[in-house]
Protein backbone atom coordinates (compact mmCIF):
# COMPACT_ATOMS: atom_id res chain seq x y z
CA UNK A 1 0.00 0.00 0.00
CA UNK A 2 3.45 2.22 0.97
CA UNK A 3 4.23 1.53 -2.49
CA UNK A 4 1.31 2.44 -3.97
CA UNK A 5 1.03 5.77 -2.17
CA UNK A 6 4.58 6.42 -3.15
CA UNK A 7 4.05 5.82 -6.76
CA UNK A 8 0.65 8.04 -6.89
CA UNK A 9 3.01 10.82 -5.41
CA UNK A 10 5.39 10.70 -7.92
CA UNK A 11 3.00 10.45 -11.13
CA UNK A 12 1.25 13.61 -9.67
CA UNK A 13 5.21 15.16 -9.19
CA UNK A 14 6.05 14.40 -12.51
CA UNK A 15 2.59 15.18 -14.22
CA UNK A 16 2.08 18.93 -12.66
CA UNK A 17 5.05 19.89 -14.75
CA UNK A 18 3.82 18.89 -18.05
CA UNK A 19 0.70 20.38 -17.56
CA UNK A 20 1.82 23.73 -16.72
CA UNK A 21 3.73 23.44 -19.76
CA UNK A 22 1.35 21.91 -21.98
CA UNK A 23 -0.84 25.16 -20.93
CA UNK A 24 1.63 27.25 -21.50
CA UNK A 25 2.70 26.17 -24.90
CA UNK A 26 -1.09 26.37 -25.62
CA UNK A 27 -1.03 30.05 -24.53
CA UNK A 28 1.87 30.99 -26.43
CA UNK A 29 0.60 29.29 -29.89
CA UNK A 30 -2.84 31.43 -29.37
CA UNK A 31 -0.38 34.44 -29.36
CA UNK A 32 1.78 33.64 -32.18
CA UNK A 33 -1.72 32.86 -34.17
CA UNK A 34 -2.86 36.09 -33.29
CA UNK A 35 0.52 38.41 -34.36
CA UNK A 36 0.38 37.00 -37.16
CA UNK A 37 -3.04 37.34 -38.09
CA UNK A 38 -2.42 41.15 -37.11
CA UNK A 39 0.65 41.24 -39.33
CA UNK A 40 -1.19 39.83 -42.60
CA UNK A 41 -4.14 42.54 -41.96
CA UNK A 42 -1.46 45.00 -41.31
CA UNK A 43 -0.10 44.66 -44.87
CA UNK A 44 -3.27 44.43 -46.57
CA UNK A 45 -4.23 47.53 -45.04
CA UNK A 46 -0.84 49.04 -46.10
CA UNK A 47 -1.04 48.07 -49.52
CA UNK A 48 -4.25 49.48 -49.99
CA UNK A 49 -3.28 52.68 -48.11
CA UNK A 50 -0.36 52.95 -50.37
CA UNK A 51 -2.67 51.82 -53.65
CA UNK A 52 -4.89 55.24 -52.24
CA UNK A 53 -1.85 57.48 -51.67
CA UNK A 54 -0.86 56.55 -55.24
CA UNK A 55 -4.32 57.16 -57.15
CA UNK A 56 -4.85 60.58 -55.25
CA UNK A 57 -2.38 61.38 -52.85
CA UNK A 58 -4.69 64.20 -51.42
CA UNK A 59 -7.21 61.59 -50.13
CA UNK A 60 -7.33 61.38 -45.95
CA UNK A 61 -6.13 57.64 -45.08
CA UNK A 62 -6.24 58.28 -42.04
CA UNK A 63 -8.61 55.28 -39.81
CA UNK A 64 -9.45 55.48 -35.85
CA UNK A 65 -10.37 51.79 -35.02
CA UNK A 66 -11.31 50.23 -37.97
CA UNK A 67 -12.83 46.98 -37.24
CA UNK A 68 -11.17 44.04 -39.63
CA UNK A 69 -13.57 41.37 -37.71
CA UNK A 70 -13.18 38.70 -35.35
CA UNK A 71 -12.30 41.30 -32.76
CA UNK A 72 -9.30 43.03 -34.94
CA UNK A 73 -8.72 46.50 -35.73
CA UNK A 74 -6.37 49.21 -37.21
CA UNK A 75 -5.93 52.41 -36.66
CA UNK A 76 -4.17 54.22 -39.64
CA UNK A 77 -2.31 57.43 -38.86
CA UNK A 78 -1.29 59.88 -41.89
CA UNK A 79 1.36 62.72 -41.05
CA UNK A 80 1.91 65.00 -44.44
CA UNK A 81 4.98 66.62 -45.19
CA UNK A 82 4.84 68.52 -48.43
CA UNK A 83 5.63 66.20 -50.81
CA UNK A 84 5.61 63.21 -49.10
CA UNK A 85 3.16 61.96 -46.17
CA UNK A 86 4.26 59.27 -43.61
CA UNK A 87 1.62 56.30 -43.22
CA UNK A 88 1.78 54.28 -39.88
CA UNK A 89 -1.06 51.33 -39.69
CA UNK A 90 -1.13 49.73 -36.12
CA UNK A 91 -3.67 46.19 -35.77
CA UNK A 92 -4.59 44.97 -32.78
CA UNK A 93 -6.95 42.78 -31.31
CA UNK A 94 -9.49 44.65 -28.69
CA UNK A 95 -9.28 42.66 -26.00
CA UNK A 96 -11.05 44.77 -23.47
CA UNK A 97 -14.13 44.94 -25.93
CA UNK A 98 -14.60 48.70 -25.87
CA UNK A 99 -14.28 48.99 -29.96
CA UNK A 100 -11.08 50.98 -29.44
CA UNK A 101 -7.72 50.18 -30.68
CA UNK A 102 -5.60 51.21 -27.68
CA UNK A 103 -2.33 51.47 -27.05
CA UNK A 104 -1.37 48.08 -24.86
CA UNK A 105 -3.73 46.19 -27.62
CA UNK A 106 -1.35 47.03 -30.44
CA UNK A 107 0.29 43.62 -31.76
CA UNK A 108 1.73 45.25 -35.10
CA UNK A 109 3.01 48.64 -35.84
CA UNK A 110 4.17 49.22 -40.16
CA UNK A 111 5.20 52.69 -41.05
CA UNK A 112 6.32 54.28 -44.67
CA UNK A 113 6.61 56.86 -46.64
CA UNK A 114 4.35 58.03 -49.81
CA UNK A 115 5.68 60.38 -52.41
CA UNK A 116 3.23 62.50 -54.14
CA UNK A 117 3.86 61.08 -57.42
CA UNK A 118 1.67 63.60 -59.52
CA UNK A 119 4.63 66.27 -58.51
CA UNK A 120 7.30 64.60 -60.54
């Protein structure tokens, strides 16, 4: 029975580890699913930004919380400079549910520059 009890306290020593790491690893693959879910959106929203810029580079791009689905969003931030006009486009996933891409949600961050191309 001594041997028994001895055994059963050993599996449980041994199996507490690999749970906590199974659950971790699970964790950590929902993560990595989610960045780069951001980062594809995050392009396509570039590209098209950029595809905008390029057809009528006077057009606002700018976006406050633009919802992608499946709880995703961007926020697209233009800053012009003459000529050129520097595009950032941020995606995030709103975890706190408010419909507001804020600043600790952010899980990709592209920035670039657009040339007027009308002026050359």
């Amino acid at each position: 029975m001594i041997e028994l009890l001895v055994a059963a306290a050993l599996l449980v020593v041994c199996a507490v580890p690999i749970v906590e790491a199974t659950t971790h690893a699970i964790g950590l693959a929902f993560e990595i699913e989610n960045r780069t879910r951001a980062t594809l959106l995050a392009q396509q929203e570039m590209e098209a930004a950029m595809g905008i810029a390029a057809e009528d580079f006077t057009q606002n791009l700018t976006k406050d919380s633009h919802d992608l689905g499946d709880g995703f969003l961007v926020k697209i931030i233009q800053n012009p400079g003459g000529l050129t006009k520097t595009v950032t486009v941020k995606v995030g996933h709103d975890t706190n549910g408010n419909a507001s891409l804020d600043a600790g949600e952010v899980l990709v961050t592209f920035k670039t520059c657009v040339a007027d191309m009308t002026a050359y």
